[in-house]
C-alpha atoms as a PDB file:
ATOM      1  CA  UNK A   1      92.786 144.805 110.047  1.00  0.00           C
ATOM      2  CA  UNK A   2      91.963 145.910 113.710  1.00  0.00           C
ATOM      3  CA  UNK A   3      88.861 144.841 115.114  1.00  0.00           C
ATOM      4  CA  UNK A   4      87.310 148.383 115.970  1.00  0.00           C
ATOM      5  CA  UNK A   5      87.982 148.954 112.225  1.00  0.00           C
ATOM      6  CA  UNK A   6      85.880 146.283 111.158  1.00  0.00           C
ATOM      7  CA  UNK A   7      83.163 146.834 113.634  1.00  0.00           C
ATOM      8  CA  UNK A   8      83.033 150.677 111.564  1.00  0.00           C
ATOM      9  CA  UNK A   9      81.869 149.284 107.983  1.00  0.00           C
ATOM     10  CA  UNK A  10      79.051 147.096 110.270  1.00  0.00           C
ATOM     11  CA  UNK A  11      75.656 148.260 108.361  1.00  0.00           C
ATOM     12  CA  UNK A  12      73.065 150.224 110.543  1.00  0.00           C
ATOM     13  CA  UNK A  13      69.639 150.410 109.365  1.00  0.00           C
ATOM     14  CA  UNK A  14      66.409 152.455 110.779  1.00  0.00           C
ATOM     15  CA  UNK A  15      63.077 150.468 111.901  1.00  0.00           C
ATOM     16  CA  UNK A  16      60.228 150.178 113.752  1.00  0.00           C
ATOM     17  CA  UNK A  17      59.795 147.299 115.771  1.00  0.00           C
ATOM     18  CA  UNK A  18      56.880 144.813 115.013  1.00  0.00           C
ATOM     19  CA  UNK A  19      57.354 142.240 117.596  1.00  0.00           C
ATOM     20  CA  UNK A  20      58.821 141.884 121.109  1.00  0.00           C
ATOM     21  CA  UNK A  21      57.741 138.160 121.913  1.00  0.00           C
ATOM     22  CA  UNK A  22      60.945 136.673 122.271  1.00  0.00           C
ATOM     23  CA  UNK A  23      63.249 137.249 125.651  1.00  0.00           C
ATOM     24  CA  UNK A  24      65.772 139.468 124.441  1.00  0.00           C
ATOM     25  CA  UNK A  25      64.203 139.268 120.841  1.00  0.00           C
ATOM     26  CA  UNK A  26      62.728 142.151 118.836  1.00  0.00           C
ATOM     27  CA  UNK A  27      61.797 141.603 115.097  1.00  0.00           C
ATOM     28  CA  UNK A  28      62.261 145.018 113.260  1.00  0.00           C
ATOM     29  CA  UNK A  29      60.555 146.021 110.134  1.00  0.00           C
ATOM     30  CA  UNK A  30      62.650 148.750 108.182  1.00  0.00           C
ATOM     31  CA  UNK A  31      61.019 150.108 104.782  1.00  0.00           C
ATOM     32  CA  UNK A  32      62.581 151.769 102.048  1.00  0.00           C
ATOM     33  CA  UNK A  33      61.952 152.759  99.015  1.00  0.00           C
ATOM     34  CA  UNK A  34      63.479 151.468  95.750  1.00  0.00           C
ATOM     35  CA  UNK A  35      63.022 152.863  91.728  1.00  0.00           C
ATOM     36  CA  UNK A  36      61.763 150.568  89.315  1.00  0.00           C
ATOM     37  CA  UNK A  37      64.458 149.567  86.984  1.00  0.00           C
ATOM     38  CA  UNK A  38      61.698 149.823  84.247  1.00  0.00           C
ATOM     39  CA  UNK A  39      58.567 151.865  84.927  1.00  0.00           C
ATOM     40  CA  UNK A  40      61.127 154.233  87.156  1.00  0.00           C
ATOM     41  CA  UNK A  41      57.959 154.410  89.706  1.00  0.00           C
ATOM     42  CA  UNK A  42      59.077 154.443  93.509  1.00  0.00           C
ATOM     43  CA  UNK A  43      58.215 151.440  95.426  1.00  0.00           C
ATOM     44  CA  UNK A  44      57.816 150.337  99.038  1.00  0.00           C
ATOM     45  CA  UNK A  45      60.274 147.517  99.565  1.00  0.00           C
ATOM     46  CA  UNK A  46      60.241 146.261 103.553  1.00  0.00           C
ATOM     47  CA  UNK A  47      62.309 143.778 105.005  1.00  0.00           C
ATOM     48  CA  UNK A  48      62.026 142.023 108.628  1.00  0.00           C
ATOM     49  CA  UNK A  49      64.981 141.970 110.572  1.00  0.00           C
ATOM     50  CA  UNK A  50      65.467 139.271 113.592  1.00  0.00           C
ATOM     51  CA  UNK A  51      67.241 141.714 116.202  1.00  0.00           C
ATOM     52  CA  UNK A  52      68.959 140.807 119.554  1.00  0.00           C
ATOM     53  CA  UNK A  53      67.710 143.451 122.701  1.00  0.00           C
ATOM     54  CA  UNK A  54      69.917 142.290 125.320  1.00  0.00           C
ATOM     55  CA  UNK A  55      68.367 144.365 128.229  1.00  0.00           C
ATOM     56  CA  UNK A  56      64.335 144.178 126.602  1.00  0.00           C
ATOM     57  CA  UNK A  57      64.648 148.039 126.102  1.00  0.00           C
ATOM     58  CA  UNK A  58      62.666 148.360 122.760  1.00  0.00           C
ATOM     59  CA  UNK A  59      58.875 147.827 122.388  1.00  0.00           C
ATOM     60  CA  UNK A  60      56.399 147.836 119.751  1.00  0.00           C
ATOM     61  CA  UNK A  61      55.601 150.896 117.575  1.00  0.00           C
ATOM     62  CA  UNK A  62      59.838 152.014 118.726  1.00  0.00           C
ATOM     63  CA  UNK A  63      61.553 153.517 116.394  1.00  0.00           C
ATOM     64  CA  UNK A  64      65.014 151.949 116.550  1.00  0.00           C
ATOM     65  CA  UNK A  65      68.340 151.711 114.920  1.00  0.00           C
ATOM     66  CA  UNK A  66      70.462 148.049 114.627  1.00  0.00           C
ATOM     67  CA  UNK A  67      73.577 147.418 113.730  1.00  0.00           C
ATOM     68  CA  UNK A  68      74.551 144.358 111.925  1.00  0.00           C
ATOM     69  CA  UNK A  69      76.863 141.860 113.930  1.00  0.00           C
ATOM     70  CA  UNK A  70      77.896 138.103 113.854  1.00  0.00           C
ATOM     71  CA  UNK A  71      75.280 135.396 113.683  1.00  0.00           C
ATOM     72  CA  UNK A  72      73.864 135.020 117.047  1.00  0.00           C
ATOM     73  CA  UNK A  73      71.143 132.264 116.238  1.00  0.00           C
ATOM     74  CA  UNK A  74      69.763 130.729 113.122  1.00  0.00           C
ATOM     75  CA  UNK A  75      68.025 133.931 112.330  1.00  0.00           C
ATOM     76  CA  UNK A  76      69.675 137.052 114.377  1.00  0.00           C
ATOM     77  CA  UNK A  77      72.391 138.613 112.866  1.00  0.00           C
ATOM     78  CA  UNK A  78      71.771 142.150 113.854  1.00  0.00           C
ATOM     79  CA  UNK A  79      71.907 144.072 117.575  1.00  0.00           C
ATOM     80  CA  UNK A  80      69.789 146.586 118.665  1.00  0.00           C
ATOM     81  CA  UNK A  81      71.923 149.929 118.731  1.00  0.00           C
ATOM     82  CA  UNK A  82      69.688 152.321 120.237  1.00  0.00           C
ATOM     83  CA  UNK A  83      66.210 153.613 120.323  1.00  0.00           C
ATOM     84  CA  UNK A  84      65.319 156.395 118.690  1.00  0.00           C
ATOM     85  CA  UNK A  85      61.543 157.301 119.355  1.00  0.00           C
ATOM     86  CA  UNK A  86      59.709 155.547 121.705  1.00  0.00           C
ATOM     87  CA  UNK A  87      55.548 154.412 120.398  1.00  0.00           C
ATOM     88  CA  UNK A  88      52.867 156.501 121.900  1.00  0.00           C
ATOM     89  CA  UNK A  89      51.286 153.382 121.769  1.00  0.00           C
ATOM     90  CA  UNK A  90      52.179 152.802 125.043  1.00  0.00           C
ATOM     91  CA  UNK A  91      52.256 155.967 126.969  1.00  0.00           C
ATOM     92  CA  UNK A  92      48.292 155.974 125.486  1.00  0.00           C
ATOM     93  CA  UNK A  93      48.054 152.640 127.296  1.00  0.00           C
ATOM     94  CA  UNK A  94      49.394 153.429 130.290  1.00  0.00           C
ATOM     95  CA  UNK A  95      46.987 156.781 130.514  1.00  0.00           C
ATOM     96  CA  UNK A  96      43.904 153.907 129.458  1.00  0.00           C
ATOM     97  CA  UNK A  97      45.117 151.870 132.538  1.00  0.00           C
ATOM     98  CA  UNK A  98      45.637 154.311 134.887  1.00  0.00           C
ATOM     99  CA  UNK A  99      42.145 155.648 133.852  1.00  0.00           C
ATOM    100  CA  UNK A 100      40.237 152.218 134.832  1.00  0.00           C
ATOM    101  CA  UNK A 101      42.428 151.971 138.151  1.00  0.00           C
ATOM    102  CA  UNK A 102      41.672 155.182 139.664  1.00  0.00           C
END
């Protein structure tokens, strides 16, 4: 089996990031929703993902995709693939900021 066929069948899941304290460290939060094998109710299921961000590109609020990959600490077994939607968390910020400067 050839490498690039492997890297393929890698899973990629959709989050939003919750943390950015580490360098080169995001922890992602992806939710989905799952039937109940009894009551067949939907419910909220989320799951925190330790995520390497090798350039610091993703901040709080993103929206990002990450793609599984081999263990790179303890913890971190997924890579940051892209981001999808940046927060308006921080463009508000910024505006707050520039605000109180000028």
């Amino acid at each position: 089996m050839s490498d690039e066929a492997s890297r393929k069948r890698r899973r990629t899941v959709v989050g939003t990031v919750t943390s950015e304290k580490g360098d080169k460290s995001i922890t992602v939060q992806v939710d989905r929703m799952v039937q109940h094998p009894r009551f067949k109710k939907y419910v909220r299921r989320r799951s925190k993902y330790y995520v390497h961000d090798e350039n610091n590109d993703a901040h709080v609020g993103d929206r990002v995709s990450i793609t599984e990959c081999r263990p790179l600490s303890k913890n971190k077994n997924f890579r940051l693939a892209e981001v999808l939607e940046r927060s308006r968390l921080r463009e508000i910020g910024a505006a707050d900021q520039a605000k109180a400067e000028g």
